[in-house]
PDB file of N, CA and C in Angstrom:
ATOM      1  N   UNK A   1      51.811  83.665 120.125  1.00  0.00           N
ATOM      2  CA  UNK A   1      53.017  84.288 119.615  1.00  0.00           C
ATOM      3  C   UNK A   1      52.652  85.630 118.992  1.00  0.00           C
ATOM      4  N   UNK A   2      53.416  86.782 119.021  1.00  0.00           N
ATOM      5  CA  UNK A   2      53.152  87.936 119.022  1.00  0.00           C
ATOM      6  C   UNK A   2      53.540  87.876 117.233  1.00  0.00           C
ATOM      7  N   UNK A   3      53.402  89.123 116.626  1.00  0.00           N
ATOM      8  CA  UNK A   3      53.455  89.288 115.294  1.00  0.00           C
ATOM      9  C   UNK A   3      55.306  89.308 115.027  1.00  0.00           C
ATOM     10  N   UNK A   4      55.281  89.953 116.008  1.00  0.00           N
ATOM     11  CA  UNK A   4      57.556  90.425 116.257  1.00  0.00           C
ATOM     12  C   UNK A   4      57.844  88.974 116.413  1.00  0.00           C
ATOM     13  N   UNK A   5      57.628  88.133 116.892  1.00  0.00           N
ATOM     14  CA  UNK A   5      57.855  87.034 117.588  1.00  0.00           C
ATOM     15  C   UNK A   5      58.065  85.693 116.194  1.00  0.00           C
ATOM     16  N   UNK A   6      56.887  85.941 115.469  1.00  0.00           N
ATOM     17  CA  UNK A   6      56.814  85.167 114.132  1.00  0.00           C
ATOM     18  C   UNK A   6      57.658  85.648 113.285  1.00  0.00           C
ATOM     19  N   UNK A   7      58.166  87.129 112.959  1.00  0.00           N
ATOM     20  CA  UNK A   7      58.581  87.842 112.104  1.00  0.00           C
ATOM     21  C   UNK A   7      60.344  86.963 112.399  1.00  0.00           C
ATOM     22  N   UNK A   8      60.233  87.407 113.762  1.00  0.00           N
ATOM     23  CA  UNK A   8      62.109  86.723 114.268  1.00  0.00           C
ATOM     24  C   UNK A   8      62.242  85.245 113.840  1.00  0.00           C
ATOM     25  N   UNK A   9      60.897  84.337 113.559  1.00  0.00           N
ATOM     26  CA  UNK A   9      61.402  82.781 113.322  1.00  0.00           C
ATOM     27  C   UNK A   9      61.021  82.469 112.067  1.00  0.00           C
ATOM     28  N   UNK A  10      60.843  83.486 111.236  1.00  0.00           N
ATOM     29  CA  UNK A  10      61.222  83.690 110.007  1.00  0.00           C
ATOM     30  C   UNK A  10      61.859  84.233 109.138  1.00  0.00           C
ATOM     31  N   UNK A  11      63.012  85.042 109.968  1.00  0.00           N
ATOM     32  CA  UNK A  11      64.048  85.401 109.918  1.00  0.00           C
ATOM     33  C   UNK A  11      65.065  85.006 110.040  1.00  0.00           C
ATOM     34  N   UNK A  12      65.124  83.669 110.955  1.00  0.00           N
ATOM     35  CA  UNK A  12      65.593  82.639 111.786  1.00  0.00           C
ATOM     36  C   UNK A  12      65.661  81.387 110.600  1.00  0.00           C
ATOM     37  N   UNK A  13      64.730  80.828 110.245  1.00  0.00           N
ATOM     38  CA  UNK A  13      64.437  80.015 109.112  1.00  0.00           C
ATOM     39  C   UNK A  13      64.902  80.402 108.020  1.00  0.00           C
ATOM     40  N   UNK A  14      65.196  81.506 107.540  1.00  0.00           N
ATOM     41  CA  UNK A  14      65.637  81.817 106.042  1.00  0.00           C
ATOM     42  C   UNK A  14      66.956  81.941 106.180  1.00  0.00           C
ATOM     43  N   UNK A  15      67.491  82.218 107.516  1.00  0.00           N
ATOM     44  CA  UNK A  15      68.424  82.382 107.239  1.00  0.00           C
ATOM     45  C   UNK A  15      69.262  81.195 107.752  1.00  0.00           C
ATOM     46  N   UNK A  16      68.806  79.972 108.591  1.00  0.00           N
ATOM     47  CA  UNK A  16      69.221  79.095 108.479  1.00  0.00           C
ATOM     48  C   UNK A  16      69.064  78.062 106.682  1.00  0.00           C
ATOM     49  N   UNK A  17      68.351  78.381 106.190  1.00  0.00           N
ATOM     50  CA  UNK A  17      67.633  77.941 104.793  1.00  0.00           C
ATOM     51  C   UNK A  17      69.079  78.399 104.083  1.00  0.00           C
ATOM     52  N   UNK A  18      69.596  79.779 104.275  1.00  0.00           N
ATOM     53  CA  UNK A  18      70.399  79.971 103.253  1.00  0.00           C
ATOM     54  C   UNK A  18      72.027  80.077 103.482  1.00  0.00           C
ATOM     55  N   UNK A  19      71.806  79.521 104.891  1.00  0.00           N
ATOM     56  CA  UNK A  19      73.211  78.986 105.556  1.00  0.00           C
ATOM     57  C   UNK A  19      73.217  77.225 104.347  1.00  0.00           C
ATOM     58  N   UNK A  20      72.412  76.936 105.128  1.00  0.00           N
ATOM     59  CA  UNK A  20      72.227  75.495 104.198  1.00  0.00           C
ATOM     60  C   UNK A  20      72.408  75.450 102.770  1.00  0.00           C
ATOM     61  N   UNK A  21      71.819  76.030 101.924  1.00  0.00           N
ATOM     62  CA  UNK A  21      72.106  76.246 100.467  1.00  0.00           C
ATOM     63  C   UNK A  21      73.502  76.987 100.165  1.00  0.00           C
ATOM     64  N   UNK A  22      74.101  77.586 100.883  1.00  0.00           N
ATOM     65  CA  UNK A  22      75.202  78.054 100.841  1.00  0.00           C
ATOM     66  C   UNK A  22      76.498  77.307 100.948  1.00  0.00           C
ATOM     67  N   UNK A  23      76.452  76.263 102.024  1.00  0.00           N
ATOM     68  CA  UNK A  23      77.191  75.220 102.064  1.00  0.00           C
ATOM     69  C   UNK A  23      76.961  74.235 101.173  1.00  0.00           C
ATOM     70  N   UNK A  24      75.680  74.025 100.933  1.00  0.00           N
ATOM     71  CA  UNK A  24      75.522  72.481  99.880  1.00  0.00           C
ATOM     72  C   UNK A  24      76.378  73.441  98.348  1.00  0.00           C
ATOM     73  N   UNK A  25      75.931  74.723  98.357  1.00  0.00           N
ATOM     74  CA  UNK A  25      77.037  75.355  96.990  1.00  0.00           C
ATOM     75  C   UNK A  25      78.540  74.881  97.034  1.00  0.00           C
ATOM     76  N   UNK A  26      78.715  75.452  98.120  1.00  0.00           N
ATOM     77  CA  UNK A  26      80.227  75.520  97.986  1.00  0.00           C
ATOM     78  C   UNK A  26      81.353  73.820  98.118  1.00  0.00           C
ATOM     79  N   UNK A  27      79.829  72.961  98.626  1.00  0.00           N
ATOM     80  CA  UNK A  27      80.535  71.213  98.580  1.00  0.00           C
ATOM     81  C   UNK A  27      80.674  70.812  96.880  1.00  0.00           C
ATOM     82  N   UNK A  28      79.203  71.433  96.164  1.00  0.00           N
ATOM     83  CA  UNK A  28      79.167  71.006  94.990  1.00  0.00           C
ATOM     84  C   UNK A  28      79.497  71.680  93.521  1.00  0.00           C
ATOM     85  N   UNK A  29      79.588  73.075  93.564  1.00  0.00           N
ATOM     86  CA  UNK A  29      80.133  74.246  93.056  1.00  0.00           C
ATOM     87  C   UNK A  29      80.201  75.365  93.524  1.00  0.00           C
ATOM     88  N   UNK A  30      81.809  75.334  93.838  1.00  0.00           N
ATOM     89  CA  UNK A  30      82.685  76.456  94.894  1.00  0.00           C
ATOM     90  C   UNK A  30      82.513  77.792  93.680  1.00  0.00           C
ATOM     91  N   UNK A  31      82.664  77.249  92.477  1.00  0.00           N
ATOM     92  CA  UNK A  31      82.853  78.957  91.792  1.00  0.00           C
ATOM     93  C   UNK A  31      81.442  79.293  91.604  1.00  0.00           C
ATOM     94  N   UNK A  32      80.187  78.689  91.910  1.00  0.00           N
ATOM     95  CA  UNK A  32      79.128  79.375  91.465  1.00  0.00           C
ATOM     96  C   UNK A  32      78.470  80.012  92.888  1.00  0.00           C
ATOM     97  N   UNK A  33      79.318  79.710  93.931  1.00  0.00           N
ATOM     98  CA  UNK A  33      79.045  79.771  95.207  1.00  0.00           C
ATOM     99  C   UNK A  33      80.261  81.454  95.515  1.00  0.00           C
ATOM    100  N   UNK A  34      80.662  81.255  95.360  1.00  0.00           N
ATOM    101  CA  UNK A  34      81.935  82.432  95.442  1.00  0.00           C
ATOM    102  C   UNK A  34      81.574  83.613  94.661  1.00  0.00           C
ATOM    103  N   UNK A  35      80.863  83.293  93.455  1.00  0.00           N
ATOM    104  CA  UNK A  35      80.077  84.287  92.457  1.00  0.00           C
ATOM    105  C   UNK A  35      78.961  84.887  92.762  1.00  0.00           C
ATOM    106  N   UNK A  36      78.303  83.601  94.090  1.00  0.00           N
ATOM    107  CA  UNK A  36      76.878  84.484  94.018  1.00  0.00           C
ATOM    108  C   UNK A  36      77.386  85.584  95.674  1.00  0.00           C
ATOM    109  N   UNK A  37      78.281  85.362  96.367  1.00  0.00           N
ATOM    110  CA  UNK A  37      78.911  86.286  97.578  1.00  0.00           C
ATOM    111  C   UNK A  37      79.679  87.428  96.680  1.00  0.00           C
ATOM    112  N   UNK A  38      80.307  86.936  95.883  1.00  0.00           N
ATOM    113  CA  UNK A  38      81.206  87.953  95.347  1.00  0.00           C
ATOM    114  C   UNK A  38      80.016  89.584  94.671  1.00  0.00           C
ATOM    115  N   UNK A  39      79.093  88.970  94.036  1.00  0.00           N
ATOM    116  CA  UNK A  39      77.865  89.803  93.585  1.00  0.00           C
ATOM    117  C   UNK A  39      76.990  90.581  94.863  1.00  0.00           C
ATOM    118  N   UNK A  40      76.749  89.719  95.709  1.00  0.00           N
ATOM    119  CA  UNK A  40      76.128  90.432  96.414  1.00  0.00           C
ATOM    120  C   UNK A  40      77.427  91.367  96.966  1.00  0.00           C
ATOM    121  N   UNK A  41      77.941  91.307  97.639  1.00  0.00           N
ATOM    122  CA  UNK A  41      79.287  92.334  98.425  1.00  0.00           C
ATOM    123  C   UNK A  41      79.463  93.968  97.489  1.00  0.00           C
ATOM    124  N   UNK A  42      79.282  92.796  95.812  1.00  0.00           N
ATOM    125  CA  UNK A  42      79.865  94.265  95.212  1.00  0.00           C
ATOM    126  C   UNK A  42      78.439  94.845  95.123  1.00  0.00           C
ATOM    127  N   UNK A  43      77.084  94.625  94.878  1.00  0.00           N
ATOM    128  CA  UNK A  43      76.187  95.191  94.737  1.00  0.00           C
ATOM    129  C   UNK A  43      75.704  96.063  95.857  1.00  0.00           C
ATOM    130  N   UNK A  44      75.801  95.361  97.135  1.00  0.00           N
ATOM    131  CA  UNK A  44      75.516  95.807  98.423  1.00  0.00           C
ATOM    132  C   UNK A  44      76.801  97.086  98.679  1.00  0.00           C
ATOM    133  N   UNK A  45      78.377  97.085  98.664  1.00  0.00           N
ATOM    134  CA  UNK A  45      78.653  98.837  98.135  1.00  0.00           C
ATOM    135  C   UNK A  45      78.468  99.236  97.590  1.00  0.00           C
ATOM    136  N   UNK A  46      78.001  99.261  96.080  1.00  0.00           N
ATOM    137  CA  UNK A  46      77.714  99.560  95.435  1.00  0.00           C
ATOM    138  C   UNK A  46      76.303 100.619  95.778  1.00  0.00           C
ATOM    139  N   UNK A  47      75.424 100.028  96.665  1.00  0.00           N
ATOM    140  CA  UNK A  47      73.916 100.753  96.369  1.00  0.00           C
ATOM    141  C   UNK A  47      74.527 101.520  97.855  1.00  0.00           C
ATOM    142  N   UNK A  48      75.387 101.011  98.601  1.00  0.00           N
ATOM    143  CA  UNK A  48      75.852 102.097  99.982  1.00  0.00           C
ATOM    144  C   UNK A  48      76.334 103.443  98.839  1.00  0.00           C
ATOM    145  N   UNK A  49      76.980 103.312  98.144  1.00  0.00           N
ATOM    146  CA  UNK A  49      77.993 104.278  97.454  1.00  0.00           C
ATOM    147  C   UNK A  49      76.902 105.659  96.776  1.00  0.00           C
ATOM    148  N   UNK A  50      75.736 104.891  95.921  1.00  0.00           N
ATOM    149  CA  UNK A  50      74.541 105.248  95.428  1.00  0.00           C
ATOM    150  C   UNK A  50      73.952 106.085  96.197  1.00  0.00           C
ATOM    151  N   UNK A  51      73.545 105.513  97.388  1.00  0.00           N
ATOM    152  CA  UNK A  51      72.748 106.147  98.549  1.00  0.00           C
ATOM    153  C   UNK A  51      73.400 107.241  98.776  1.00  0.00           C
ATOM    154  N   UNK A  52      74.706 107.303  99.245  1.00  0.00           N
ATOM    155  CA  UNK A  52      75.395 108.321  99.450  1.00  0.00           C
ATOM    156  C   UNK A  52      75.698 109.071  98.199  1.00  0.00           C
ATOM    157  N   UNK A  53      75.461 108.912  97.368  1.00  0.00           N
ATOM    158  CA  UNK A  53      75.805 109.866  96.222  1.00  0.00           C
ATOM    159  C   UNK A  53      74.518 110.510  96.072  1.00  0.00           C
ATOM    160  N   UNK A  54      73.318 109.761  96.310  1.00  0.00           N
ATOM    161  CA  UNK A  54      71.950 110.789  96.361  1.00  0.00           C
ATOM    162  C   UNK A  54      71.699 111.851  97.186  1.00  0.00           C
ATOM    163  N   UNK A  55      71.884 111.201  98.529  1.00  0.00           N
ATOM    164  CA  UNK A  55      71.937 111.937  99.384  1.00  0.00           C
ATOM    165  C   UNK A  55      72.271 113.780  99.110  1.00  0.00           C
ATOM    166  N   UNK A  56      73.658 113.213  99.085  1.00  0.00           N
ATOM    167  CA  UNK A  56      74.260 114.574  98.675  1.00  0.00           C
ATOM    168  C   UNK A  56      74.150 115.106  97.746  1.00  0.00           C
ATOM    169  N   UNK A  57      73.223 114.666  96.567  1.00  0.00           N
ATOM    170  CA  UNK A  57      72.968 115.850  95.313  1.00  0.00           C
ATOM    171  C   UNK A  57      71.512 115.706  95.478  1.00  0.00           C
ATOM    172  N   UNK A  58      70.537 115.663  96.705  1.00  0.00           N
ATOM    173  CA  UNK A  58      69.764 116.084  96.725  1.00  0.00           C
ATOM    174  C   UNK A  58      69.239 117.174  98.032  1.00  0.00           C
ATOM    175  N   UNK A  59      70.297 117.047  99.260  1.00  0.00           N
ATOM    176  CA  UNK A  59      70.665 117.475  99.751  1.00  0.00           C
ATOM    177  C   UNK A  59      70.779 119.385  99.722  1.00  0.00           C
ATOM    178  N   UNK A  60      70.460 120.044 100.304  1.00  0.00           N
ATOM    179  CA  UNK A  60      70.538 121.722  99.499  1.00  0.00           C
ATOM    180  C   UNK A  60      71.911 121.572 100.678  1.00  0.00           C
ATOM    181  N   UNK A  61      72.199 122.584 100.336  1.00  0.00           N
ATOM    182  CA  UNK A  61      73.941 123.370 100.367  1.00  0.00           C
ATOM    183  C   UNK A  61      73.534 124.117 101.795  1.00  0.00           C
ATOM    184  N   UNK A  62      74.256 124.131 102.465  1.00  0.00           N
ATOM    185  CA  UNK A  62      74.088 124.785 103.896  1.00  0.00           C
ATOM    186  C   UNK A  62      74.475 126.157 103.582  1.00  0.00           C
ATOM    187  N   UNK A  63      73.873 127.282 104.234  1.00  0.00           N
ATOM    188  CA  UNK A  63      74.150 128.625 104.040  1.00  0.00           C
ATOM    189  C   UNK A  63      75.728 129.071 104.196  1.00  0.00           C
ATOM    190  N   UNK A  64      76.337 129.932 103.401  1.00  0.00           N
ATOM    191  CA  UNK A  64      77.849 130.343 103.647  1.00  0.00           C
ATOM    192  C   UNK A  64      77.865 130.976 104.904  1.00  0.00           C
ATOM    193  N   UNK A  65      79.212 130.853 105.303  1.00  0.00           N
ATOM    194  CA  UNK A  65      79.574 131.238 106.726  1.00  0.00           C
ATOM    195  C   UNK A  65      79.416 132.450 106.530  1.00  0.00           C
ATOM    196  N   UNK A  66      79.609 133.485 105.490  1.00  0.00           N
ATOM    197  CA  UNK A  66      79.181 134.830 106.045  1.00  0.00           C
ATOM    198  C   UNK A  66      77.918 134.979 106.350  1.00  0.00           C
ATOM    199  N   UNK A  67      76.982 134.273 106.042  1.00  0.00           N
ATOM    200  CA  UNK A  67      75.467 134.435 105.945  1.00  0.00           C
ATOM    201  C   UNK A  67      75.062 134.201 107.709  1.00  0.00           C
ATOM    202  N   UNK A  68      76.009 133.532 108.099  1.00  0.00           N
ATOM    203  CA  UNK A  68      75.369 132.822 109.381  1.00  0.00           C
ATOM    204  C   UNK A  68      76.100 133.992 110.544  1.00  0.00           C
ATOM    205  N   UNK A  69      77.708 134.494 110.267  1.00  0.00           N
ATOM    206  CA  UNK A  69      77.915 135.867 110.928  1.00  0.00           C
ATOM    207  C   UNK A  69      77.094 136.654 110.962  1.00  0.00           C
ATOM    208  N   UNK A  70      76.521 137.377 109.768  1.00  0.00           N
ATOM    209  CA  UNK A  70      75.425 138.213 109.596  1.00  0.00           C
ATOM    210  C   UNK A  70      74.603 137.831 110.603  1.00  0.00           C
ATOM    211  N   UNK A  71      73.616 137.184 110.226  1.00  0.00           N
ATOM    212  CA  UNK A  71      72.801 136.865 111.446  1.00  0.00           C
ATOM    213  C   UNK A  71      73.139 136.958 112.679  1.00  0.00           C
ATOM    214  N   UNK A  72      73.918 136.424 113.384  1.00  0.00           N
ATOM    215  CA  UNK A  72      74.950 136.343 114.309  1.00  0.00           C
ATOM    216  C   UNK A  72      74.951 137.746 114.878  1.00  0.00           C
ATOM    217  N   UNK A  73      75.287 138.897 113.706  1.00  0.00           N
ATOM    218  CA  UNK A  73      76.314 139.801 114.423  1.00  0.00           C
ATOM    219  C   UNK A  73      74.776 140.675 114.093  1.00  0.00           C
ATOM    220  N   UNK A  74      73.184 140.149 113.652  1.00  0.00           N
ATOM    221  CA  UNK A  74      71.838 141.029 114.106  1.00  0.00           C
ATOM    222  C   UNK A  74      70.860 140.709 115.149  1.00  0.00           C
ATOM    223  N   UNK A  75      71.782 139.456 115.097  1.00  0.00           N
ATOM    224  CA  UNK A  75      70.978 138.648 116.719  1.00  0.00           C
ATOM    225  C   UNK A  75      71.742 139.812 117.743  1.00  0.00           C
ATOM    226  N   UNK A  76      73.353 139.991 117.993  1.00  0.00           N
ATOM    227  CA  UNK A  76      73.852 140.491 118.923  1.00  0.00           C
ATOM    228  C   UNK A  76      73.542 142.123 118.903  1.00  0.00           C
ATOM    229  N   UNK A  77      72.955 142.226 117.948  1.00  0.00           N
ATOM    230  CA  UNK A  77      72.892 144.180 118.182  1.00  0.00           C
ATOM    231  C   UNK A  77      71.394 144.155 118.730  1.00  0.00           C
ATOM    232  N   UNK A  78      70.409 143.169 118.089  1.00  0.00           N
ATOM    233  CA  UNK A  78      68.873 143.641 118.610  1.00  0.00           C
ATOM    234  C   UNK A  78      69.424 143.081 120.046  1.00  0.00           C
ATOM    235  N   UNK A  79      69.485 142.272 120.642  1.00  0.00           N
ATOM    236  CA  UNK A  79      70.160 141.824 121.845  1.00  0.00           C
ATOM    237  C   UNK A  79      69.965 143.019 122.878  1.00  0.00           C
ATOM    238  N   UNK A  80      71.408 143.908 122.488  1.00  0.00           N
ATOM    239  CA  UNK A  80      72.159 144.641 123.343  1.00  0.00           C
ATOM    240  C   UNK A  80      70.867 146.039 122.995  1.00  0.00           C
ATOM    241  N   UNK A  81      70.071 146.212 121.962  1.00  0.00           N
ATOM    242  CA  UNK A  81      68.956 147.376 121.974  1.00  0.00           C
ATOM    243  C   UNK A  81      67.951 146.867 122.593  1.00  0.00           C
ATOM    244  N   UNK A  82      67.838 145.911 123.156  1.00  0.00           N
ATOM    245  CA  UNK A  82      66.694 145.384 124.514  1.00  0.00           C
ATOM    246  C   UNK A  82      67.081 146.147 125.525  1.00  0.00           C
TER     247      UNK A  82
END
């Protein structure tokens, strides 16, 4: 069995593992079972929301459109002086 191969049937196993614990929750306590989905959902947008909020304040600012005419309009003059 390849290393990918083990990695997938233990991926396979945990997540049958937590299919199982998930149901035995919700037979024997539905609100502590609903609490632990409800947490992950909000945490998991939560760090999407994050990510994207880094992103973009670390992100530099794309040059202003006049900046990129300029160029533009010294690309087209050396151009036409060829």
């Amino acid at each position: 069995m390849s290393k990918d191969q083990l990695l997938g049937m233990f991926i396979l196993l945990v997540a049958i593992g937590v299919i199982g614990v998930y149901g035995w929750l919700i037979y024997y306590n539905t609100t502590l079972a609903l609490s632990i989905v409800a947490t992950i959902a909000v945490v998991g947008v939560m760090g999407i929301v994050a990510w994207i909020g880094w992103t973009m304040a670390t992100t530099p600012a794309p040059a202003p459109i006049e900046a990129l005419e300029d160029d533009l309009e010294k690309k087209n003059t050396d151009e036409k002086k060829e």
